[in-house]
PDB file of N, CA and C in Angstrom:
ATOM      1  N   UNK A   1     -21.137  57.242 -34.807  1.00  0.00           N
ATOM      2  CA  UNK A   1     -20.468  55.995 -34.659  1.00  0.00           C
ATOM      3  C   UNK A   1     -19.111  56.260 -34.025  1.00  0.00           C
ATOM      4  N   UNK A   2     -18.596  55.396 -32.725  1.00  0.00           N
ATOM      5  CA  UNK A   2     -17.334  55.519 -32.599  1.00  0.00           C
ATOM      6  C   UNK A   2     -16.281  54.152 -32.565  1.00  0.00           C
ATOM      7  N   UNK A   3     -15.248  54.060 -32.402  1.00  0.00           N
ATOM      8  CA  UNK A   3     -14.635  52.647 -32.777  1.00  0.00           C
ATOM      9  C   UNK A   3     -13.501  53.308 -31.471  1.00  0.00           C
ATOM     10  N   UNK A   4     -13.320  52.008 -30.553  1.00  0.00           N
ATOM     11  CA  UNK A   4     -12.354  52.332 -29.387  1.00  0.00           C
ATOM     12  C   UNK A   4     -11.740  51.018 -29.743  1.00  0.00           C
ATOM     13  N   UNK A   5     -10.284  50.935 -29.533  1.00  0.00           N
ATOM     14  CA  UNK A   5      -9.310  49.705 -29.494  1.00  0.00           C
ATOM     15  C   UNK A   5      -9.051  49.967 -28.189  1.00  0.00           C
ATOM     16  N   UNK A   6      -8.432  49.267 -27.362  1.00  0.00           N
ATOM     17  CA  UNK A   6      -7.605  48.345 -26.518  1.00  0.00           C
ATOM     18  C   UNK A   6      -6.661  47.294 -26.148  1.00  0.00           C
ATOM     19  N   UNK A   7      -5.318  47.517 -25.668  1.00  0.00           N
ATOM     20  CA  UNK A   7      -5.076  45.913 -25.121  1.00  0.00           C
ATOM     21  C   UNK A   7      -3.980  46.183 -23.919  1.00  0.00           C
ATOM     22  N   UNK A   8      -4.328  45.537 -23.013  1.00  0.00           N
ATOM     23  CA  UNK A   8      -3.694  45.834 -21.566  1.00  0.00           C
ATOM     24  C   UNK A   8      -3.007  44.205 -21.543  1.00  0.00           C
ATOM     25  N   UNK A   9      -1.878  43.546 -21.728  1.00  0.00           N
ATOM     26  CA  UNK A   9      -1.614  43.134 -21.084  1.00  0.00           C
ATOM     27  C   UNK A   9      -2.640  41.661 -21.252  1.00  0.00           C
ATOM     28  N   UNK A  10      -2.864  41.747 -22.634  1.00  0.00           N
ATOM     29  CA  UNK A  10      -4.021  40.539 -23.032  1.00  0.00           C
ATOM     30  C   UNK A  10      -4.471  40.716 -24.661  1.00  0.00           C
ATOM     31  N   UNK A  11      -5.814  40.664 -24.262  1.00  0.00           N
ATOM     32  CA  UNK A  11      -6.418  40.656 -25.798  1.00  0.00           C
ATOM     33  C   UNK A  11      -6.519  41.560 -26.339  1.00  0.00           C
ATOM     34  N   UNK A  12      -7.026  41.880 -27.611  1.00  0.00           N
ATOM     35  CA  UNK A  12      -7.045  43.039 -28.314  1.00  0.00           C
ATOM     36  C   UNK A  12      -8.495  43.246 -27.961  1.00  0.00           C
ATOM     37  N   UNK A  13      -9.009  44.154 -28.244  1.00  0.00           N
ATOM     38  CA  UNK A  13     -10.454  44.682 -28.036  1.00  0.00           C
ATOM     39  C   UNK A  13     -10.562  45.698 -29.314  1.00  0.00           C
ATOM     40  N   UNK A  14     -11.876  45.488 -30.233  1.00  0.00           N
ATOM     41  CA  UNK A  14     -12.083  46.299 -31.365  1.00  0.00           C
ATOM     42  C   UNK A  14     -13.765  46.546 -30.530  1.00  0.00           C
ATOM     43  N   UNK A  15     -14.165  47.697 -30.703  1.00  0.00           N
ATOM     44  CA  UNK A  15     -15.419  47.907 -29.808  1.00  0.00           C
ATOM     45  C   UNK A  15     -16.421  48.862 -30.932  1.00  0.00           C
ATOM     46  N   UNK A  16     -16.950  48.899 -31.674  1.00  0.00           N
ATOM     47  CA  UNK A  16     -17.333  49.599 -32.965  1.00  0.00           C
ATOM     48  C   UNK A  16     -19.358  50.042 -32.329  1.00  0.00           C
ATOM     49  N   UNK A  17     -19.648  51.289 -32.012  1.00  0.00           N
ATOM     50  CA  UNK A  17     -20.808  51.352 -31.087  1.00  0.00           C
ATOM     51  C   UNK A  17     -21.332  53.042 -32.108  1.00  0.00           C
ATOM     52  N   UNK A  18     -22.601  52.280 -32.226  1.00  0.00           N
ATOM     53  CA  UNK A  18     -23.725  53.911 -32.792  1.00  0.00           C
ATOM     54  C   UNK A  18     -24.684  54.496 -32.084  1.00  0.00           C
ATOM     55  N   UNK A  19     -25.358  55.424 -32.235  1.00  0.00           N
ATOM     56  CA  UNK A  19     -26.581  55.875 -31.280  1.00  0.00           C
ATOM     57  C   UNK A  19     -27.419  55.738 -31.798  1.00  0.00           C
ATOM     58  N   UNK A  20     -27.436  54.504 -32.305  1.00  0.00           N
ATOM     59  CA  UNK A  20     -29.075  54.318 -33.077  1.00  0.00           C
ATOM     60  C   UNK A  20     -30.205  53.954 -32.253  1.00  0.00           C
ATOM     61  N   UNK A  21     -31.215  53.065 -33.002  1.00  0.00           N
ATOM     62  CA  UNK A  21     -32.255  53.096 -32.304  1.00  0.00           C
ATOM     63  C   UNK A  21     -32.196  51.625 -31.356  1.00  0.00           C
ATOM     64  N   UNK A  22     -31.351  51.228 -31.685  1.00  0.00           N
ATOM     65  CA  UNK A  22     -30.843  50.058 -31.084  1.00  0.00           C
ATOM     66  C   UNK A  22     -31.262  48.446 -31.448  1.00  0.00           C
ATOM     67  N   UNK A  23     -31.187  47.258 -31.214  1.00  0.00           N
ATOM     68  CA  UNK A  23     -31.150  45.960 -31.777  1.00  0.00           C
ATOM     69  C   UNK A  23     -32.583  45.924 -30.974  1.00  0.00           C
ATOM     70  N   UNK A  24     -33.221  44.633 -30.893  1.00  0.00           N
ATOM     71  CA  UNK A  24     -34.657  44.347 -29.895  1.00  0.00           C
ATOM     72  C   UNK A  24     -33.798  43.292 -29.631  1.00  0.00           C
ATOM     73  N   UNK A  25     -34.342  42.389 -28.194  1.00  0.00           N
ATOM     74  CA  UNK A  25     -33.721  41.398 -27.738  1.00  0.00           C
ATOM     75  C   UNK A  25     -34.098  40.186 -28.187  1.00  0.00           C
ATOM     76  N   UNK A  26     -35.525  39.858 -29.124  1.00  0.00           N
ATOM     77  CA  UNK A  26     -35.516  38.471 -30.016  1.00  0.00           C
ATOM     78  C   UNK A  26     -34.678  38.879 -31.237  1.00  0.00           C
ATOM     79  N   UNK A  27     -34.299  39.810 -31.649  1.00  0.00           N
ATOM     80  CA  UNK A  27     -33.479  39.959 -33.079  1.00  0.00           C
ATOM     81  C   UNK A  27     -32.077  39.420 -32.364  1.00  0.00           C
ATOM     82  N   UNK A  28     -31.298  40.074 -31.421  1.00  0.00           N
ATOM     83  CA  UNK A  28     -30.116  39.906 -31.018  1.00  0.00           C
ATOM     84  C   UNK A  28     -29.745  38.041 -30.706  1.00  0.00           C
ATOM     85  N   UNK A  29     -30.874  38.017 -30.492  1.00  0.00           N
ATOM     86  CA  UNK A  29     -30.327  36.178 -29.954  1.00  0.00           C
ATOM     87  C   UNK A  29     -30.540  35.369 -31.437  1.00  0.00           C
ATOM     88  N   UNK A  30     -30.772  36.287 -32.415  1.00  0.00           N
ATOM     89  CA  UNK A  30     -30.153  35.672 -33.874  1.00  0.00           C
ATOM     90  C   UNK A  30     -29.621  36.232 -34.638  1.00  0.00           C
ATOM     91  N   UNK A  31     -29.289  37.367 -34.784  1.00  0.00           N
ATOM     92  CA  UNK A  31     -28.390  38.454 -35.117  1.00  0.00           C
ATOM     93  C   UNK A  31     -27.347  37.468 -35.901  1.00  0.00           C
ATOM     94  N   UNK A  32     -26.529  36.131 -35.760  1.00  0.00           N
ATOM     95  CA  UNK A  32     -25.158  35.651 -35.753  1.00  0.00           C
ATOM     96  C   UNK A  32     -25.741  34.274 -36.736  1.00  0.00           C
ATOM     97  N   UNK A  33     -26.923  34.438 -36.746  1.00  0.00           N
ATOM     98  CA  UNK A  33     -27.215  32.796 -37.341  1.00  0.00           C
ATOM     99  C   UNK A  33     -27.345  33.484 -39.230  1.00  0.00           C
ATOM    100  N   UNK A  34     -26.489  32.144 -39.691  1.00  0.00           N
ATOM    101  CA  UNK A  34     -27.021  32.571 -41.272  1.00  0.00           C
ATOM    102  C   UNK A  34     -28.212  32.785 -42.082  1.00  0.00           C
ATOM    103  N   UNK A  35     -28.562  34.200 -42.520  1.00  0.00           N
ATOM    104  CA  UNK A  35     -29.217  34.378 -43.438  1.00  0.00           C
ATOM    105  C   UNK A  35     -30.553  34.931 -42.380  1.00  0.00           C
ATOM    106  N   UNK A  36     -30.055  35.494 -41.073  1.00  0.00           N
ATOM    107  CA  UNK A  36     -31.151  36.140 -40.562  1.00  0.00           C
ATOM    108  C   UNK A  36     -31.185  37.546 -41.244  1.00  0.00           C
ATOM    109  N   UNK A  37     -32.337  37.917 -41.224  1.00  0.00           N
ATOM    110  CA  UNK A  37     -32.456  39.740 -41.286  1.00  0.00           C
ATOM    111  C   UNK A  37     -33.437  39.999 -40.935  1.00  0.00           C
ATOM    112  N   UNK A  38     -33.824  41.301 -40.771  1.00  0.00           N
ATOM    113  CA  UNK A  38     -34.779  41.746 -40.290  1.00  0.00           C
ATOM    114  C   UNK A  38     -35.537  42.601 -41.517  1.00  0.00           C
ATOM    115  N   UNK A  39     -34.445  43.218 -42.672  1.00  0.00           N
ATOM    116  CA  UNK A  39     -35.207  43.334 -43.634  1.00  0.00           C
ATOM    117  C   UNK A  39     -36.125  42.863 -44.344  1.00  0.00           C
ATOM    118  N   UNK A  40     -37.063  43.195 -45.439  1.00  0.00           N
ATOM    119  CA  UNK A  40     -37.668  42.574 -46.040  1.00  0.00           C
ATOM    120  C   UNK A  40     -36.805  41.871 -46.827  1.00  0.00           C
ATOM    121  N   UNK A  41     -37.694  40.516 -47.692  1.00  0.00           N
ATOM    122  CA  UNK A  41     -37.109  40.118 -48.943  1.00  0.00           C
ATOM    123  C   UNK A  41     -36.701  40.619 -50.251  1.00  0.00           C
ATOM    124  N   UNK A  42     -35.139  40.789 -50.546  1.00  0.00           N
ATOM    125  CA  UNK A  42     -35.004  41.518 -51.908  1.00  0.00           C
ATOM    126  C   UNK A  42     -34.423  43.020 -51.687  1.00  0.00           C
ATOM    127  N   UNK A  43     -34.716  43.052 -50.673  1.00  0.00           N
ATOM    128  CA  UNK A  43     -34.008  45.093 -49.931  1.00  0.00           C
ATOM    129  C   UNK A  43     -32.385  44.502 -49.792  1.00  0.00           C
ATOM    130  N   UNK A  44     -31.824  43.776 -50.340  1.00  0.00           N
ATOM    131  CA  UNK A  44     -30.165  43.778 -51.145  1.00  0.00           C
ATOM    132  C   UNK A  44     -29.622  43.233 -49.467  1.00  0.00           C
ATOM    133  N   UNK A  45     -30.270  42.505 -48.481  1.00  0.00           N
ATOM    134  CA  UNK A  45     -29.686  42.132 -47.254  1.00  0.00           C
ATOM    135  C   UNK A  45     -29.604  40.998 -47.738  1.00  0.00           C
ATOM    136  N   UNK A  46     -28.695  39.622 -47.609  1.00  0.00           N
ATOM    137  CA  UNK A  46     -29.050  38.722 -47.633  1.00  0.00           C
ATOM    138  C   UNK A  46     -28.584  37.710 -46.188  1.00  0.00           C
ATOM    139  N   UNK A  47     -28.029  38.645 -45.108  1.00  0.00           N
ATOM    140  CA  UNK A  47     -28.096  38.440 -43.700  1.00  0.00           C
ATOM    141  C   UNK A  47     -27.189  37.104 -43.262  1.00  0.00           C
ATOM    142  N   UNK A  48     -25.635  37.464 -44.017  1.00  0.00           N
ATOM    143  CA  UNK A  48     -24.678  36.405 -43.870  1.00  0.00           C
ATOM    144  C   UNK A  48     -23.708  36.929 -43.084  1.00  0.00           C
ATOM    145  N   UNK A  49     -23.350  38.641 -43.503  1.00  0.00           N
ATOM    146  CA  UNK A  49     -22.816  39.368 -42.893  1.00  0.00           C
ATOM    147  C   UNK A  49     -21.674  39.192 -41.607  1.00  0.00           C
ATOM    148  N   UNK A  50     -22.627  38.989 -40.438  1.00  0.00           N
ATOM    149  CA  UNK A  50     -22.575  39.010 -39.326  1.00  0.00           C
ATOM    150  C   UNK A  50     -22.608  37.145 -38.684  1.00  0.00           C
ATOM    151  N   UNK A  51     -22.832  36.652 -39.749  1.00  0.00           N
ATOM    152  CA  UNK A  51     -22.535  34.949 -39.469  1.00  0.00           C
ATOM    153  C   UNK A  51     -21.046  34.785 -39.630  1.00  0.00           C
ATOM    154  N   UNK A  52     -20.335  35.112 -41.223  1.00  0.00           N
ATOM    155  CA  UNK A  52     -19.157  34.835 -41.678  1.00  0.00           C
ATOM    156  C   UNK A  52     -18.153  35.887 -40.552  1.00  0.00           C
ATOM    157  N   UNK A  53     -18.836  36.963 -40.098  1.00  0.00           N
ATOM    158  CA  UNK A  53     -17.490  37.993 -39.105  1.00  0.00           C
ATOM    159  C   UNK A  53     -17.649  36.773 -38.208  1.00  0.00           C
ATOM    160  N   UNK A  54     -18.702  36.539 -37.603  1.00  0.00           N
ATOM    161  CA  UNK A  54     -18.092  35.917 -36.345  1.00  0.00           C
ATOM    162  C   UNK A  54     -17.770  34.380 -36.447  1.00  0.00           C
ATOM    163  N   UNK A  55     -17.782  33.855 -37.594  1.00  0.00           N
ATOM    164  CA  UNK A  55     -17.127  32.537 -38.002  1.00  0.00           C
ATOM    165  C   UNK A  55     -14.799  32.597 -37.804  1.00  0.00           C
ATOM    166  N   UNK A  56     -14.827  34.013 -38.877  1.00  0.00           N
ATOM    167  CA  UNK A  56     -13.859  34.560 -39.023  1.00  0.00           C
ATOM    168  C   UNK A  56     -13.142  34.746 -37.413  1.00  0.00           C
ATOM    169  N   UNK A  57     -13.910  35.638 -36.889  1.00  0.00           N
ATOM    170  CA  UNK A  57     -13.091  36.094 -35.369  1.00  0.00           C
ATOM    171  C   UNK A  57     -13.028  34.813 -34.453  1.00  0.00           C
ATOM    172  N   UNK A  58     -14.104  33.496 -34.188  1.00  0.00           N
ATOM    173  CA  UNK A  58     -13.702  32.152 -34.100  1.00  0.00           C
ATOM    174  C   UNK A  58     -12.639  31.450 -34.418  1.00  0.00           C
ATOM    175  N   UNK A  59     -12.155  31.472 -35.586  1.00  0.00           N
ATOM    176  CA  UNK A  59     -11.512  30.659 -36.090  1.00  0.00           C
ATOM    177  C   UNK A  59      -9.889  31.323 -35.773  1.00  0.00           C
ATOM    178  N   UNK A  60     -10.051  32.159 -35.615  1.00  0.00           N
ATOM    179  CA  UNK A  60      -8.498  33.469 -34.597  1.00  0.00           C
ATOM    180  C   UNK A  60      -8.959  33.134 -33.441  1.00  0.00           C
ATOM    181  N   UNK A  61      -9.668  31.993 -32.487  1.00  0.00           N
ATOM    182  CA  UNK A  61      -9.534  32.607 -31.094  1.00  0.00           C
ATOM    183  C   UNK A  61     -10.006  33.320 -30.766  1.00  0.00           C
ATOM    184  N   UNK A  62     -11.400  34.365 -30.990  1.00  0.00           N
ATOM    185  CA  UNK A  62     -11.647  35.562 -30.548  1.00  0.00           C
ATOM    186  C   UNK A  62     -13.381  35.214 -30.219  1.00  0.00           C
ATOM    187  N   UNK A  63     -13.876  36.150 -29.920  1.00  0.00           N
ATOM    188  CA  UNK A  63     -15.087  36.379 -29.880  1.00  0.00           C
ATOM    189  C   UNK A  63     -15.836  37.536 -30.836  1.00  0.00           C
ATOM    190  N   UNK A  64     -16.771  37.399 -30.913  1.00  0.00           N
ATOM    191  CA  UNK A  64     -17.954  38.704 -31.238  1.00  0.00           C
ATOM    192  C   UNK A  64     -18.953  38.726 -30.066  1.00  0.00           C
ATOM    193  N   UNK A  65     -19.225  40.093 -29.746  1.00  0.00           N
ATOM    194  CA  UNK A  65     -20.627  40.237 -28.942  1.00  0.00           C
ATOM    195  C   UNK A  65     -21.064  41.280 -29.771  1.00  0.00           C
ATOM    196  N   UNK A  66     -22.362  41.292 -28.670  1.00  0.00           N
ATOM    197  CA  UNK A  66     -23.466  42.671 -29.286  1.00  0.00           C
ATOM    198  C   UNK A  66     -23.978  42.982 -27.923  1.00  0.00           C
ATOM    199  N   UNK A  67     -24.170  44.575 -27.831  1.00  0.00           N
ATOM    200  CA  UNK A  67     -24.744  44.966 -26.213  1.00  0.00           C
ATOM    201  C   UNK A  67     -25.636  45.786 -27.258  1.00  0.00           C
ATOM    202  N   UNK A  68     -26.939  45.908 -26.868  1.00  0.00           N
ATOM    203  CA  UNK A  68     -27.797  47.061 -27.358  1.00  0.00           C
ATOM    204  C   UNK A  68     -28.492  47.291 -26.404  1.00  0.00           C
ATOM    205  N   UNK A  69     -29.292  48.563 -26.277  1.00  0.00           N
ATOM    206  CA  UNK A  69     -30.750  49.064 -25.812  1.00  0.00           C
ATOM    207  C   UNK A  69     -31.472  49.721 -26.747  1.00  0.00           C
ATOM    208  N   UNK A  70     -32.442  49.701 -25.943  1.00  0.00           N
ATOM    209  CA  UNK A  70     -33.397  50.340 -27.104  1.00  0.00           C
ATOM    210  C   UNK A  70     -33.581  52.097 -26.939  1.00  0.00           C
ATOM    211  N   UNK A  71     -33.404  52.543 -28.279  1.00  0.00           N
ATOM    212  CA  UNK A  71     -33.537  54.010 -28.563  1.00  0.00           C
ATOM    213  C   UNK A  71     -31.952  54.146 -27.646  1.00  0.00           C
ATOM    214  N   UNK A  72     -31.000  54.018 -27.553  1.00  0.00           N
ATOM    215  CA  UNK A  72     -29.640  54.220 -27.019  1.00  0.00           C
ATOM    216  C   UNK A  72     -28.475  53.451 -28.113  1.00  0.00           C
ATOM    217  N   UNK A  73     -28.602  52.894 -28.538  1.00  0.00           N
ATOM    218  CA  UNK A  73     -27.903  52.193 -29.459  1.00  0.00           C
ATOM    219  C   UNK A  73     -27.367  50.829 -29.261  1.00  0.00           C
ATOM    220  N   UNK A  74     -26.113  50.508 -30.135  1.00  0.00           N
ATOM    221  CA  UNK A  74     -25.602  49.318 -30.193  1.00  0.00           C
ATOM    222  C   UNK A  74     -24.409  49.269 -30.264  1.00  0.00           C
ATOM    223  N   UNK A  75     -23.674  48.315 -29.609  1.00  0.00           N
ATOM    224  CA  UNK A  75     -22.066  47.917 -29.531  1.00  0.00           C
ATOM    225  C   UNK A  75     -21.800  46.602 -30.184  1.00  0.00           C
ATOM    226  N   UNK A  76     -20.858  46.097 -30.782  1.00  0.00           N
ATOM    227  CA  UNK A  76     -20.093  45.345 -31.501  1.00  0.00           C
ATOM    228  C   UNK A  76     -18.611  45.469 -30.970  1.00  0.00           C
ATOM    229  N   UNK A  77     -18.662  44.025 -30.254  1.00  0.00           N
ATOM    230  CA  UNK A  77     -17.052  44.060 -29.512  1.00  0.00           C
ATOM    231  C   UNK A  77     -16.982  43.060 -30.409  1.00  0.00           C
ATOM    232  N   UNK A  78     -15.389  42.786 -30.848  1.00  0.00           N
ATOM    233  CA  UNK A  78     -14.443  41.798 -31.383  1.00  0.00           C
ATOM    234  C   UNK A  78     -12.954  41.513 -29.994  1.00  0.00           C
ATOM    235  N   UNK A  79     -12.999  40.647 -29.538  1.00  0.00           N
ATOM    236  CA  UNK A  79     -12.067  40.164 -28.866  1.00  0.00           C
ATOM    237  C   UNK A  79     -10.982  39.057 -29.210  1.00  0.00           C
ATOM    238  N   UNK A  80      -9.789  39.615 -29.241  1.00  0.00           N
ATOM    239  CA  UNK A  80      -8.569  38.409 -30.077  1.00  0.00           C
ATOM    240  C   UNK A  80      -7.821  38.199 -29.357  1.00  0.00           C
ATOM    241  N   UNK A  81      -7.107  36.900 -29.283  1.00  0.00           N
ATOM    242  CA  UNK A  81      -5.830  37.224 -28.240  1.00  0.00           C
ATOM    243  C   UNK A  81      -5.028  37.605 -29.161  1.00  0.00           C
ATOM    244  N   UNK A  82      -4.282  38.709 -28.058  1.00  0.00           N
ATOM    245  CA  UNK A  82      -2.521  39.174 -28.728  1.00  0.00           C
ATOM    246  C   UNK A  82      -1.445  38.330 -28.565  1.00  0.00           C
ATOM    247  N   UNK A  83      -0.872  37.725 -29.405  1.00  0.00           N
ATOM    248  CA  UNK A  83      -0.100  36.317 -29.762  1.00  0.00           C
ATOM    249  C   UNK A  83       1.496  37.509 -29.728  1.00  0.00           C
TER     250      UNK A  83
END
């Protein structure tokens, strides 16, 4: 896992990226909605997680993304403006 910051002259950039096996592209286009998972039922996910971060980084002005591939991994950008 590595975590890169940034800010040039703008926003902040939090960039948080693993070498896993990576997201699939029908999971990613719900990845953000409440109470998705991909786990089973009861395996202690209850898949709010990633709804309430990017409610949170909204409500600052910011964004969340997700870049994945498959078997290469996954990225998690947070974008804020610097006030």
């Amino acid at each position: 896992m590595t975590v890169r910051t940034s800010r040039r002259d703008g926003p902040v950039e939090i960039a948080v990226a693993d070498n896993g096996v990576g997201i699939s592209e029908a999971a990613r286009g719900r990845l953000f909605e409440p109470f998705f998972t991909t786990k089973p039922t009861g395996r202690g996910n209850v898949g709010l997680g990633l709804s309430l971060s990017r409610d949170v980084v909204h409500g600052q002005g910011g964004t969340l993304e997700v870049a994945s591939r498959d078997r290469e991994g996954t990225t998690f950008t947070v974008v804020l403006p610097a006030e």
